[in-house]
C-alpha atoms as a PDB file:
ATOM      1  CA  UNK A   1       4.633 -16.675   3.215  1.00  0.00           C
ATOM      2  CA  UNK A   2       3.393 -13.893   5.585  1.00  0.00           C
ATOM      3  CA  UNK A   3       5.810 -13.336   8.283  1.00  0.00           C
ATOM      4  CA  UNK A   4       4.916 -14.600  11.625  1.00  0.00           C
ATOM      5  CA  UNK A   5       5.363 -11.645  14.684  1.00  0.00           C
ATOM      6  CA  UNK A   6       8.954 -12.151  16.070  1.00  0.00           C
ATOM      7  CA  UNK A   7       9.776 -12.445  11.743  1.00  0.00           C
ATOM      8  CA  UNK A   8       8.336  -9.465  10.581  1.00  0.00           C
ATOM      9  CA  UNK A   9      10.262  -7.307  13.915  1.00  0.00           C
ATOM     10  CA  UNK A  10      13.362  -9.023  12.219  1.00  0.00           C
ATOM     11  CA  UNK A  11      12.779  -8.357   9.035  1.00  0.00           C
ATOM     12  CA  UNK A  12      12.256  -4.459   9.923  1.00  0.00           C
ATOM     13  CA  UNK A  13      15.255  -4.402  12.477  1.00  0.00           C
ATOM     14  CA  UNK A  14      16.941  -5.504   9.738  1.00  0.00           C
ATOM     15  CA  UNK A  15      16.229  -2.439   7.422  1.00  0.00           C
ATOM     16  CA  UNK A  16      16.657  -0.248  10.213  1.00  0.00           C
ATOM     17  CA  UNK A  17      19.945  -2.083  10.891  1.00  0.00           C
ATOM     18  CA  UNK A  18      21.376  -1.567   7.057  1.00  0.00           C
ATOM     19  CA  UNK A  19      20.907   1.910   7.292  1.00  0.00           C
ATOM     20  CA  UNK A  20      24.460   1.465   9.779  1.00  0.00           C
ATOM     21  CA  UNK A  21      25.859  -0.395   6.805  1.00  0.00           C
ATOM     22  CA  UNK A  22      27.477   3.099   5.289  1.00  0.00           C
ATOM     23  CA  UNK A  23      30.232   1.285   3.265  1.00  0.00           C
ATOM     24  CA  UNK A  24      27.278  -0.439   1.260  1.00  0.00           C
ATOM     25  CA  UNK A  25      25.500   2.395   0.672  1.00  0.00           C
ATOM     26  CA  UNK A  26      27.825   4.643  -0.091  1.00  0.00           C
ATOM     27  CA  UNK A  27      28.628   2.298  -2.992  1.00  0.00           C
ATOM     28  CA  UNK A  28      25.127   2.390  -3.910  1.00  0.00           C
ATOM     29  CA  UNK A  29      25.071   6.231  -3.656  1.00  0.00           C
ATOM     30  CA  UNK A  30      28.076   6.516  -5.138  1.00  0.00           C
ATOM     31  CA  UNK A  31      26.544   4.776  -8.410  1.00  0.00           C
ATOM     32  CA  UNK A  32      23.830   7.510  -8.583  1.00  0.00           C
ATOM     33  CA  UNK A  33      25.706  10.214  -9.154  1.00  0.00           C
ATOM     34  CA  UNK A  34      23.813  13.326  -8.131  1.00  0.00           C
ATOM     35  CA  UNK A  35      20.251  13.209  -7.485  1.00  0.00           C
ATOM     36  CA  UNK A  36      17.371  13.498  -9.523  1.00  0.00           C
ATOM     37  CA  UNK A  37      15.554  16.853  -9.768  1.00  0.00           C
ATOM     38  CA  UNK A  38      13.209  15.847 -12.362  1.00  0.00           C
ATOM     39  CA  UNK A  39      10.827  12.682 -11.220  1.00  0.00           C
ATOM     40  CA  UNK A  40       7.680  11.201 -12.640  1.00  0.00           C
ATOM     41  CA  UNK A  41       5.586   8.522 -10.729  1.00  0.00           C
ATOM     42  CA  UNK A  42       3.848   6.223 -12.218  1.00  0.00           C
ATOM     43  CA  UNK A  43       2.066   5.087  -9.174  1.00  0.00           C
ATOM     44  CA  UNK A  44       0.155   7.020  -6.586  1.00  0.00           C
ATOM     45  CA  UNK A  45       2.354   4.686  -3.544  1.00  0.00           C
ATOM     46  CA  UNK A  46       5.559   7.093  -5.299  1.00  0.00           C
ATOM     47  CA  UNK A  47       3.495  10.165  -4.951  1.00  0.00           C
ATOM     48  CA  UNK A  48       2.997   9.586  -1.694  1.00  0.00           C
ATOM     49  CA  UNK A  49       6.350   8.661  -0.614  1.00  0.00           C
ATOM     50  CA  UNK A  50       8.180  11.587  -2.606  1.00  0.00           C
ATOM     51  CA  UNK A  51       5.741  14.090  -0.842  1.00  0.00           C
ATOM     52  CA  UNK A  52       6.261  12.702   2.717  1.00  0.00           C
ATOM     53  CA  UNK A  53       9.689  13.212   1.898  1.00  0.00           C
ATOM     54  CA  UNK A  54       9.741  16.388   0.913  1.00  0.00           C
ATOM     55  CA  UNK A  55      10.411  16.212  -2.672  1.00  0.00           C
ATOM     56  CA  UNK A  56       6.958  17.183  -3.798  1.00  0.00           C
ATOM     57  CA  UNK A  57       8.543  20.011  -5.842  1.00  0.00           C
ATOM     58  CA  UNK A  58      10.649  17.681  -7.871  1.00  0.00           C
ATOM     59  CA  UNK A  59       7.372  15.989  -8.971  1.00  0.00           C
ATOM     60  CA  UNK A  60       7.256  16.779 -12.883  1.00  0.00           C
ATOM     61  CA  UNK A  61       4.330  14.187 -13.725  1.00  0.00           C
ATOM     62  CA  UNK A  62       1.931  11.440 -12.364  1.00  0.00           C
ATOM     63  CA  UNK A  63      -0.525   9.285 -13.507  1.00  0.00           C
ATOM     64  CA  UNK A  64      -4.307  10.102 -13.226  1.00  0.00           C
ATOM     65  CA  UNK A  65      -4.006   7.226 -10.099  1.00  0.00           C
ATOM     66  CA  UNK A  66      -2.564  10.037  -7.694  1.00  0.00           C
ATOM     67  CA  UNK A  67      -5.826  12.980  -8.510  1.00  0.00           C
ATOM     68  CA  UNK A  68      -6.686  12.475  -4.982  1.00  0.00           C
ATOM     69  CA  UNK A  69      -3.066  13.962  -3.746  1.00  0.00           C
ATOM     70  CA  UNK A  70      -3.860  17.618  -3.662  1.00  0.00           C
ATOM     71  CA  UNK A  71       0.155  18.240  -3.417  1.00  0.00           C
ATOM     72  CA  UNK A  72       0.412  17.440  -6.921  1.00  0.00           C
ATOM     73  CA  UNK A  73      -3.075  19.743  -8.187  1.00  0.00           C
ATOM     74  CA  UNK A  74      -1.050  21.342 -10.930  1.00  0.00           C
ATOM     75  CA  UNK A  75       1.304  18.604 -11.651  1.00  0.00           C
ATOM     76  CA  UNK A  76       1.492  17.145 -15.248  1.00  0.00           C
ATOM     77  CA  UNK A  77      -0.917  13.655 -16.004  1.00  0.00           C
ATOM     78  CA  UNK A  78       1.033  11.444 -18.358  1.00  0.00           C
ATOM     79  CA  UNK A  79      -1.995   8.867 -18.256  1.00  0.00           C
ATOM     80  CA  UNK A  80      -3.437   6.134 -16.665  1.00  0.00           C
ATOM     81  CA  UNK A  81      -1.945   3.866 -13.954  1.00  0.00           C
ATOM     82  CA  UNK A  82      -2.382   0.734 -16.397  1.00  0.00           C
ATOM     83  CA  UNK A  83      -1.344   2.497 -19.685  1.00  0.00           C
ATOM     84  CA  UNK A  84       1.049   5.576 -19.107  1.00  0.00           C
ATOM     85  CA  UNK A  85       1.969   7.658 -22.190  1.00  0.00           C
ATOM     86  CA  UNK A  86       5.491   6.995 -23.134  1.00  0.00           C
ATOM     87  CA  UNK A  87       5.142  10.429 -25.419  1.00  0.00           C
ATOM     88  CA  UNK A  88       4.298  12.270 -22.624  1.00  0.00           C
ATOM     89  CA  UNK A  89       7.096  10.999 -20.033  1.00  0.00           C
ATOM     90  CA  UNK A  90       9.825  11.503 -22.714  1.00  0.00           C
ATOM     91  CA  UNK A  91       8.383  15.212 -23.054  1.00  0.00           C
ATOM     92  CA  UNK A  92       8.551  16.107 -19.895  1.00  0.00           C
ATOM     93  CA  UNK A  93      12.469  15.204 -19.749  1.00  0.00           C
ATOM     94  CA  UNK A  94      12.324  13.155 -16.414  1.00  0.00           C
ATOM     95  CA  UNK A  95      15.900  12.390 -14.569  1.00  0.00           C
ATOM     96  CA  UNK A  96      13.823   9.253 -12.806  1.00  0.00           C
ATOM     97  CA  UNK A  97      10.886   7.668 -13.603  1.00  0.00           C
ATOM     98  CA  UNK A  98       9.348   5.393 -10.431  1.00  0.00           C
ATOM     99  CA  UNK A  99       7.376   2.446 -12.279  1.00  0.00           C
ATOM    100  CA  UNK A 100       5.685  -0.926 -11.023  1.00  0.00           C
ATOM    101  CA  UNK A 101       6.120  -4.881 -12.023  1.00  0.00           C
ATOM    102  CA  UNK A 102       2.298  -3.883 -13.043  1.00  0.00           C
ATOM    103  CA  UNK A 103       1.691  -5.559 -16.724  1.00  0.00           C
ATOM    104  CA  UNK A 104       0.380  -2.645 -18.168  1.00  0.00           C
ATOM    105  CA  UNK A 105       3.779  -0.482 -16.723  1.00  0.00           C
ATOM    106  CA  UNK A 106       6.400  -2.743 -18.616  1.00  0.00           C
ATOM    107  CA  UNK A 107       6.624  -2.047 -22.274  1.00  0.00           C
ATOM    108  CA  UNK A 108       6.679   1.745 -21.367  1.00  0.00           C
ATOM    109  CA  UNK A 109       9.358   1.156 -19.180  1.00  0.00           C
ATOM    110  CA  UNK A 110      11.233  -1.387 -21.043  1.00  0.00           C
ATOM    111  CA  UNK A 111      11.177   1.454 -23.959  1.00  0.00           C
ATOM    112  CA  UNK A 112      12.213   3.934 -21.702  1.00  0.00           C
ATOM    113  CA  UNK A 113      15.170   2.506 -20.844  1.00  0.00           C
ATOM    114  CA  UNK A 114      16.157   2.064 -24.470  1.00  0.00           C
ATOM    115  CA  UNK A 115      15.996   5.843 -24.949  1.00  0.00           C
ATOM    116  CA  UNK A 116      18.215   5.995 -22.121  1.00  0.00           C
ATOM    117  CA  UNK A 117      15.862   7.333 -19.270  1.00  0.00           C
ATOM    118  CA  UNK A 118      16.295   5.959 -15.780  1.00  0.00           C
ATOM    119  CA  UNK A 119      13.895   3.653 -14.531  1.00  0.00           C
ATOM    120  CA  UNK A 120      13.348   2.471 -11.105  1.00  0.00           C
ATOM    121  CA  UNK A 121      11.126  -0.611 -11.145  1.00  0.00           C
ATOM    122  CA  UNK A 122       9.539  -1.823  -7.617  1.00  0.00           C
ATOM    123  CA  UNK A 123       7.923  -5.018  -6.873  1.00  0.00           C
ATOM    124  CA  UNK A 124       5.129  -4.771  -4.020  1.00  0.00           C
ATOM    125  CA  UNK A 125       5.837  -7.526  -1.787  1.00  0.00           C
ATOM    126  CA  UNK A 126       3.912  -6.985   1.542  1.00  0.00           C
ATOM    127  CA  UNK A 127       4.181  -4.312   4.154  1.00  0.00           C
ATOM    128  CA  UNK A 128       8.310  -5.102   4.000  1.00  0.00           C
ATOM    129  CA  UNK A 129       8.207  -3.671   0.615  1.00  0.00           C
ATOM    130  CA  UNK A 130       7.287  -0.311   1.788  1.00  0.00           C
ATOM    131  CA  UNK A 131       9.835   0.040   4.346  1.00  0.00           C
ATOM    132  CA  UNK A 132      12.010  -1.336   1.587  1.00  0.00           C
ATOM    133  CA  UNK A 133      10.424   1.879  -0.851  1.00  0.00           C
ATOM    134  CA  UNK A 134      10.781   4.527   1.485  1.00  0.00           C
ATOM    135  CA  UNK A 135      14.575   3.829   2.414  1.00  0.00           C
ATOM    136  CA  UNK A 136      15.485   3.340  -1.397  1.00  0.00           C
ATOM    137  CA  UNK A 137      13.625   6.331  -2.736  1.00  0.00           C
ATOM    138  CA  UNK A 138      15.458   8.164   0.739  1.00  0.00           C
ATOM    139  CA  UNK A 139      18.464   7.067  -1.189  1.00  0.00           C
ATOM    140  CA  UNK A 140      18.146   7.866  -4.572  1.00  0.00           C
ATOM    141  CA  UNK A 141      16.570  11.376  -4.095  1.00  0.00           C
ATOM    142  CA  UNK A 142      19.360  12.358  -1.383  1.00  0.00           C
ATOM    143  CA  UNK A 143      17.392  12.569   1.783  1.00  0.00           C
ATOM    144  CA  UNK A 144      18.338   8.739   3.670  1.00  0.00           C
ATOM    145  CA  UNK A 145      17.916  10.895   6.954  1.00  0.00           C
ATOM    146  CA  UNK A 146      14.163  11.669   6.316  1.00  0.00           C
ATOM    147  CA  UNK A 147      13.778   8.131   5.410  1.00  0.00           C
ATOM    148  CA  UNK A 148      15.335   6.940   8.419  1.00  0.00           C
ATOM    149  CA  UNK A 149      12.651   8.904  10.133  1.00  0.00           C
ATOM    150  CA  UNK A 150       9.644   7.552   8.551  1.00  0.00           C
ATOM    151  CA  UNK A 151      10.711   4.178   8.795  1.00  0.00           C
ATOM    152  CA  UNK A 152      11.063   4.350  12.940  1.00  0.00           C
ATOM    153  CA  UNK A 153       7.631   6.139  13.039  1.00  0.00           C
ATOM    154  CA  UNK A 154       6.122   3.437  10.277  1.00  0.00           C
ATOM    155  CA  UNK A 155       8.099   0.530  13.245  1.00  0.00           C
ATOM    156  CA  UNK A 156       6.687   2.285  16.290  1.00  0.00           C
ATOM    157  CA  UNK A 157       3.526   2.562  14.887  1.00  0.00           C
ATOM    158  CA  UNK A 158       3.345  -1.168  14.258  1.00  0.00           C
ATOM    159  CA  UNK A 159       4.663  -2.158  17.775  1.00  0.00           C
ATOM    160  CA  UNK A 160       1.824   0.145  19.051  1.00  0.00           C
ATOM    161  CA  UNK A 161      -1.267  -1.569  17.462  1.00  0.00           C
ATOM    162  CA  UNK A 162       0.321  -4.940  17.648  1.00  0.00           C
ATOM    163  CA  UNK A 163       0.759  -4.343  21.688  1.00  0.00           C
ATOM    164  CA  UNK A 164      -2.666  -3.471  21.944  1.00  0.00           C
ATOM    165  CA  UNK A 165      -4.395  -5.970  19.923  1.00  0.00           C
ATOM    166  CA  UNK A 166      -2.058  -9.187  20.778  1.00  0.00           C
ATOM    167  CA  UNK A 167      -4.188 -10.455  23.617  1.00  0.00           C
ATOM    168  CA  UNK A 168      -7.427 -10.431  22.606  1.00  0.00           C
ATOM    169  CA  UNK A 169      -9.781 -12.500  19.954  1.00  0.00           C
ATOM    170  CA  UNK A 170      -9.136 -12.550  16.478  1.00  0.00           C
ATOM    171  CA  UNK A 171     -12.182 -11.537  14.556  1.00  0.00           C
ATOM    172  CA  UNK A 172     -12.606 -12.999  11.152  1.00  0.00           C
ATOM    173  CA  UNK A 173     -12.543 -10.046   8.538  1.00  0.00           C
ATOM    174  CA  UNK A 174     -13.435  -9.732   4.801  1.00  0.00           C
ATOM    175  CA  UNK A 175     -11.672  -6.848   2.828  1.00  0.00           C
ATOM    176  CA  UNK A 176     -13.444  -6.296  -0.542  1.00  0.00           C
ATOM    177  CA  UNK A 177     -11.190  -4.911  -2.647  1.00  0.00           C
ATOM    178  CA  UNK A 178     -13.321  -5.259  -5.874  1.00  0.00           C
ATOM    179  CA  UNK A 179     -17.138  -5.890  -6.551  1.00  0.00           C
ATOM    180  CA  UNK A 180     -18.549  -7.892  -9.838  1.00  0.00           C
ATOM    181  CA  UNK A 181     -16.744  -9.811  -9.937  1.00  0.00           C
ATOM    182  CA  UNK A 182     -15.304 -10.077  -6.037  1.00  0.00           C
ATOM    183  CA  UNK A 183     -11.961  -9.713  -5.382  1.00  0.00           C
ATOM    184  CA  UNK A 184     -10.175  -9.743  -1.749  1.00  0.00           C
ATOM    185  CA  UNK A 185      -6.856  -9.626  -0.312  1.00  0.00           C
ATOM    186  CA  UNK A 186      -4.687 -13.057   0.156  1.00  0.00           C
ATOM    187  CA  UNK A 187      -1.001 -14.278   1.171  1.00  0.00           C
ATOM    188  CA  UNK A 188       1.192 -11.999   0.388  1.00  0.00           C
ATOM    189  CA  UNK A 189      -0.703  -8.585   0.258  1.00  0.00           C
ATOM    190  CA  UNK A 190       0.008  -5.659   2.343  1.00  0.00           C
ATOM    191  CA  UNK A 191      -3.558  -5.563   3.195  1.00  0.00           C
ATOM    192  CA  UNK A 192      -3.268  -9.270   4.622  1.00  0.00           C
ATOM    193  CA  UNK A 193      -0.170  -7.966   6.870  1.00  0.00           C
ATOM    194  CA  UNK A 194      -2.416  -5.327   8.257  1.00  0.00           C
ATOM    195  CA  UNK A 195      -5.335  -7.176   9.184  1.00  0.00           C
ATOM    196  CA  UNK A 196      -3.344  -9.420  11.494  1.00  0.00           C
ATOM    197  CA  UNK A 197      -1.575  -6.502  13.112  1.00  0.00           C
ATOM    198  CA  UNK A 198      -4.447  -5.051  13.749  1.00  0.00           C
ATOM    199  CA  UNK A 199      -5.656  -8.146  15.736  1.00  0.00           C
ATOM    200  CA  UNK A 200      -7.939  -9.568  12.944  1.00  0.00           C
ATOM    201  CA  UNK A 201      -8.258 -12.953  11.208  1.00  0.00           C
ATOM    202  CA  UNK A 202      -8.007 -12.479   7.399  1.00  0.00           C
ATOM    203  CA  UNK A 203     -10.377 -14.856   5.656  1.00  0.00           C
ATOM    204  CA  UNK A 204      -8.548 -15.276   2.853  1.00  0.00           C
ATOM    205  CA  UNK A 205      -5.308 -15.904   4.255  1.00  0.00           C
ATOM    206  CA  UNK A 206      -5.112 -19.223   3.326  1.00  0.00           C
ATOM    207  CA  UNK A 207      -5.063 -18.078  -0.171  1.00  0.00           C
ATOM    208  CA  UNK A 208      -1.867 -18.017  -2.249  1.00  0.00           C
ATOM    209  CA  UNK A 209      -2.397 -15.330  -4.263  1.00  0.00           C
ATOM    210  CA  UNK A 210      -2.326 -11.385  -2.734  1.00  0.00           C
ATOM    211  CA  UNK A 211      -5.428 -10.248  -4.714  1.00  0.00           C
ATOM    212  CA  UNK A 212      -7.856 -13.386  -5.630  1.00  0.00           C
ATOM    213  CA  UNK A 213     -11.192 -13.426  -6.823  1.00  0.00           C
ATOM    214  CA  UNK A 214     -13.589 -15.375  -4.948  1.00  0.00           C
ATOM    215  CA  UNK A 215     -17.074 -16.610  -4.503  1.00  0.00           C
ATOM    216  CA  UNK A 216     -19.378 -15.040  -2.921  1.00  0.00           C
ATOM    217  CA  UNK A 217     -20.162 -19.104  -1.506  1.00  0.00           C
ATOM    218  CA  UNK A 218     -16.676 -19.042  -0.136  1.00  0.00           C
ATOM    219  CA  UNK A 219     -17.421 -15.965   1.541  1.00  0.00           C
ATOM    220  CA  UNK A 220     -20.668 -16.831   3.341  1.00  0.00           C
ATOM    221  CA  UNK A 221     -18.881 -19.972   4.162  1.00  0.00           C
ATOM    222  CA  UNK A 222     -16.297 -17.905   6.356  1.00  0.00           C
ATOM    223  CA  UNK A 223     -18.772 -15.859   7.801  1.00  0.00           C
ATOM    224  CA  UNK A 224     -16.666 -13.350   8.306  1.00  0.00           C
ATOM    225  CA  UNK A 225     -17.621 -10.756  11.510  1.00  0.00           C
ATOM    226  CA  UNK A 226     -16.249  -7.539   9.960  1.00  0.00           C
ATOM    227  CA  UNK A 227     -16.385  -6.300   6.724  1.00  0.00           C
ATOM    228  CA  UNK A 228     -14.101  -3.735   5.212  1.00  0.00           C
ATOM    229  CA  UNK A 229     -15.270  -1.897   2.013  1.00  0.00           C
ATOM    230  CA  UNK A 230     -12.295   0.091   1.276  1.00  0.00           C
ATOM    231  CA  UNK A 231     -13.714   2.628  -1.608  1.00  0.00           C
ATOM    232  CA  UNK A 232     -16.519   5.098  -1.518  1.00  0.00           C
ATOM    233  CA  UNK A 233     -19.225   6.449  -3.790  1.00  0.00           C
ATOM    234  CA  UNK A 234     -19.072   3.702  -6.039  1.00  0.00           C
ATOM    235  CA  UNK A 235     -22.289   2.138  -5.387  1.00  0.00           C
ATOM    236  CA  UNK A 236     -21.556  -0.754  -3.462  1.00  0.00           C
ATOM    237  CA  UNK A 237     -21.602   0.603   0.457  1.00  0.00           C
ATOM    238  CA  UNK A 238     -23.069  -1.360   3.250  1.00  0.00           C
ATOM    239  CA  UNK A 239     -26.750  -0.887   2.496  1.00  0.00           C
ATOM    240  CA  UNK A 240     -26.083  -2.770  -1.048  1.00  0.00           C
ATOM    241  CA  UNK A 241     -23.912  -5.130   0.443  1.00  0.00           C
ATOM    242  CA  UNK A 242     -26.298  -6.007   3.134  1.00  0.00           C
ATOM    243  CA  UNK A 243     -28.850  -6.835   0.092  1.00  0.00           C
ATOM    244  CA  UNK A 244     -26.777  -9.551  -1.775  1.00  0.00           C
ATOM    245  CA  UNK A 245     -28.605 -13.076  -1.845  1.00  0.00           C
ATOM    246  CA  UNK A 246     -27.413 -14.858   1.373  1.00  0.00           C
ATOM    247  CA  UNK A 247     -25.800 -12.701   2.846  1.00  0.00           C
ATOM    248  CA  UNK A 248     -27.784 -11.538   5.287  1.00  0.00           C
ATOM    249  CA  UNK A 249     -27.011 -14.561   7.524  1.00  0.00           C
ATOM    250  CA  UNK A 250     -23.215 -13.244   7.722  1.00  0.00           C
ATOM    251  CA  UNK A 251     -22.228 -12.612  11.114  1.00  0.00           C
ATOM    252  CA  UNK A 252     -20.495  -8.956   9.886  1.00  0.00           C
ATOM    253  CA  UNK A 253     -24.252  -8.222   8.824  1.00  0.00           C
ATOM    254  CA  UNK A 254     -26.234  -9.451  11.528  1.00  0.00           C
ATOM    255  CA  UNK A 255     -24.239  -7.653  13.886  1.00  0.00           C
ATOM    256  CA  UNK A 256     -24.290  -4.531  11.737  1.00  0.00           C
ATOM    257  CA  UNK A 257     -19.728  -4.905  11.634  1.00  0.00           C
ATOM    258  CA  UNK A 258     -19.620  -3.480   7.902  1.00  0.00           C
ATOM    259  CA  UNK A 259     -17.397  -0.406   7.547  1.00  0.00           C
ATOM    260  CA  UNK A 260     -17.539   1.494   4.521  1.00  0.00           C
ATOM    261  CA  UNK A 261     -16.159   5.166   5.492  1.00  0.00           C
ATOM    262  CA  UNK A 262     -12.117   3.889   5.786  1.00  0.00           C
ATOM    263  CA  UNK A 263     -11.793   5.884   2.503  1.00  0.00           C
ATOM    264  CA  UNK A 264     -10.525   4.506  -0.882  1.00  0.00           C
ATOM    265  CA  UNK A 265      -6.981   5.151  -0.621  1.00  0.00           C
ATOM    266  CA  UNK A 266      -6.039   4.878   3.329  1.00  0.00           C
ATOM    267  CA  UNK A 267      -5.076   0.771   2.939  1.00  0.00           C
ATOM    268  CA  UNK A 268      -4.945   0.537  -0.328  1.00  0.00           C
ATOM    269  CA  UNK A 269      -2.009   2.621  -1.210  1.00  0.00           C
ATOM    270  CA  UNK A 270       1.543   1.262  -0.562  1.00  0.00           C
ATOM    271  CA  UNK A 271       3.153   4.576   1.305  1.00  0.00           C
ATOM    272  CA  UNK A 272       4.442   4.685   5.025  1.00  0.00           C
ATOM    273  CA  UNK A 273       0.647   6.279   5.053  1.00  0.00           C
ATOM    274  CA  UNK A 274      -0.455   2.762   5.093  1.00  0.00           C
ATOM    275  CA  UNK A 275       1.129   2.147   8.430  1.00  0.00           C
ATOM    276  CA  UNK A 276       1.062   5.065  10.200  1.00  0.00           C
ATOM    277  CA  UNK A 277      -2.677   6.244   8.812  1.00  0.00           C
ATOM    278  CA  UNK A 278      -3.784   3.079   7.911  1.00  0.00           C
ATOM    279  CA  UNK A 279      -3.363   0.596  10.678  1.00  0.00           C
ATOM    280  CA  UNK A 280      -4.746   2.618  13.134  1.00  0.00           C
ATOM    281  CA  UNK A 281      -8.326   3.179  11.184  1.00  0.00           C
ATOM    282  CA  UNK A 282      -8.259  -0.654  10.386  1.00  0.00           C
ATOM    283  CA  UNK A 283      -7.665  -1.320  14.291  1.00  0.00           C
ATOM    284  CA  UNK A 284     -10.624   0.528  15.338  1.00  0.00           C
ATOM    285  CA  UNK A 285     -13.107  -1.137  13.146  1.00  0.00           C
ATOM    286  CA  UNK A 286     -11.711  -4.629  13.859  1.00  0.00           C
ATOM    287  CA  UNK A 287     -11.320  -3.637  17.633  1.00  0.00           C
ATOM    288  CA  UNK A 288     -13.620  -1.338  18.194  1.00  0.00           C
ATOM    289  CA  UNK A 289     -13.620  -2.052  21.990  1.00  0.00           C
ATOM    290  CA  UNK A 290     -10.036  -1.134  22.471  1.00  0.00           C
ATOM    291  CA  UNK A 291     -10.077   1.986  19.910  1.00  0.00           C
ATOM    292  CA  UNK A 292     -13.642   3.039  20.779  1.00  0.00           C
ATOM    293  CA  UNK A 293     -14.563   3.306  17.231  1.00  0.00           C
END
């Protein structure tokens, strides 16, 4: 269940609060032994998060999912986000590999670990996930103080937008997150989170699943009055959009409220980037008025 306000400041007080805790994670540092020098991501949301870190230069592979990072230009590919080459990762002679609950992730990484390669496996559970990323990565790769520091900008950030979008309307917003078939963001996804800090109404929050398909019936039936196409040069911007059958009675397209230049990676990608790059651009196309977008 999506947190409601006064849960999710909790819920982050209380990461920032176990970061106090030292007898716990000293115990957990303890168990790590030295830290890793040799890391491969399989996911561009670990790309991010090493680099903002610092630890770019400990990057010894990615998957073709983090191109768009120039930081890691000349790094080694080891494959695709949803099929990684387990001959590749074992040649590069990673101390850490960073892998998803992703379907396509877990036979590499359950054969990894036979071989005897450290694995961390994350689950992406909502915009507490990534505070929960950044502080564990922090921990495992030796810098918890640069951690600490992202997480209170990623916080402030978050009490910013949410101050200045708590008393006005909620707009009704559609996120496309796939085309042909549709697919949008529901309970449960980071991208859900956002839209209701940044003073929107998701219309798919009702939905118990972060990343359903849907109809493009149940769509016109929200009449949504923004419209977020998070991806570029793919063929489907606002001028197609505005051209699908029924559409054109949508209040997002009467009103010409369809934003397609948020870039492809800016709310898609689960890094502290999300928050503190993220949030903002999302605010100013849902709240135009206050952002003057």
């Amino acid at each position: 269940m999506l947190f409601s306000k006064s849960l999710k400041v909790i819920a982050i007080s209380l990461i920032l609060f176990s970061f106090a805790n030292c007898g716990k994670e000293k115990n957990e540092i303890s168990q790590l032994k030295k830290p890793p020098q040799r890391v491969i991501s399989l996911a561009p949301g670990f790309t991010e998060t090493l680099i903002e870190l610092g630890l770019q230069n400990r990057i010894v592979g990615v998957t073709t999912s983090s191109d768009y990072l120039k930081e890691v230009k000349e790094v080694e590919r080891i494959g695709l986000y949803m099929k990684p080459s387990l001959e590749k990762i074992v040649s590069l002679s990673p101390d850490l590999v960073f892998a998803t609950n992703y379907v396509g992730q877990r036979q590499t990484v359950k054969t990894l670990k036979k071989l005897g390669i450290r694995v961390e496996v994350f689950e992406e559970k909502g915009i507490e996930g990534v505070f929960l990323k950044v502080k564990r990565i922090g921990e495992i790769c030796g810098v918890p103080e640069e951690a600490r520091r992202i997480i209170r900008k990623m916080q402030k950030r978050i009490e910013q937008i949410r101050a200045q979008t708590s008393s006005f309307n909620q707009p009704r917003v559609y996120v496309e997150t796939g085309y042909n078939p549709l697919f949008t963001c529901g309970k449960g996804s980071f991208i859900d989170e956002l839209i209701e800090i940044a003073g929107g109404e998701n219309i798919a929050h009702n939905i118990d699943k972060p990343y359903p398909r849907v109809s493009a019936e149940f769509i016109i039936s929200k009449d949504p009055e923004v419209i977020i196409l998070p991806y570029m040069g793919r063929g489907y911007g606002k001028e197609t959009l505005k051209r699908r059958k029924g559409w054109q009675r949508i209040s997002a397209v009467l009103n010409g409220r369809i934003y397609d230049d948020i870039g492809s990676q800016i709310i898609t990608i689960p890094s502290s980037n999300l928050v503190i790059k993220g949030l903002p651009e999302l605010a100013k196309r849902i709240h135009p008025e206050i952002f003057g977008k």
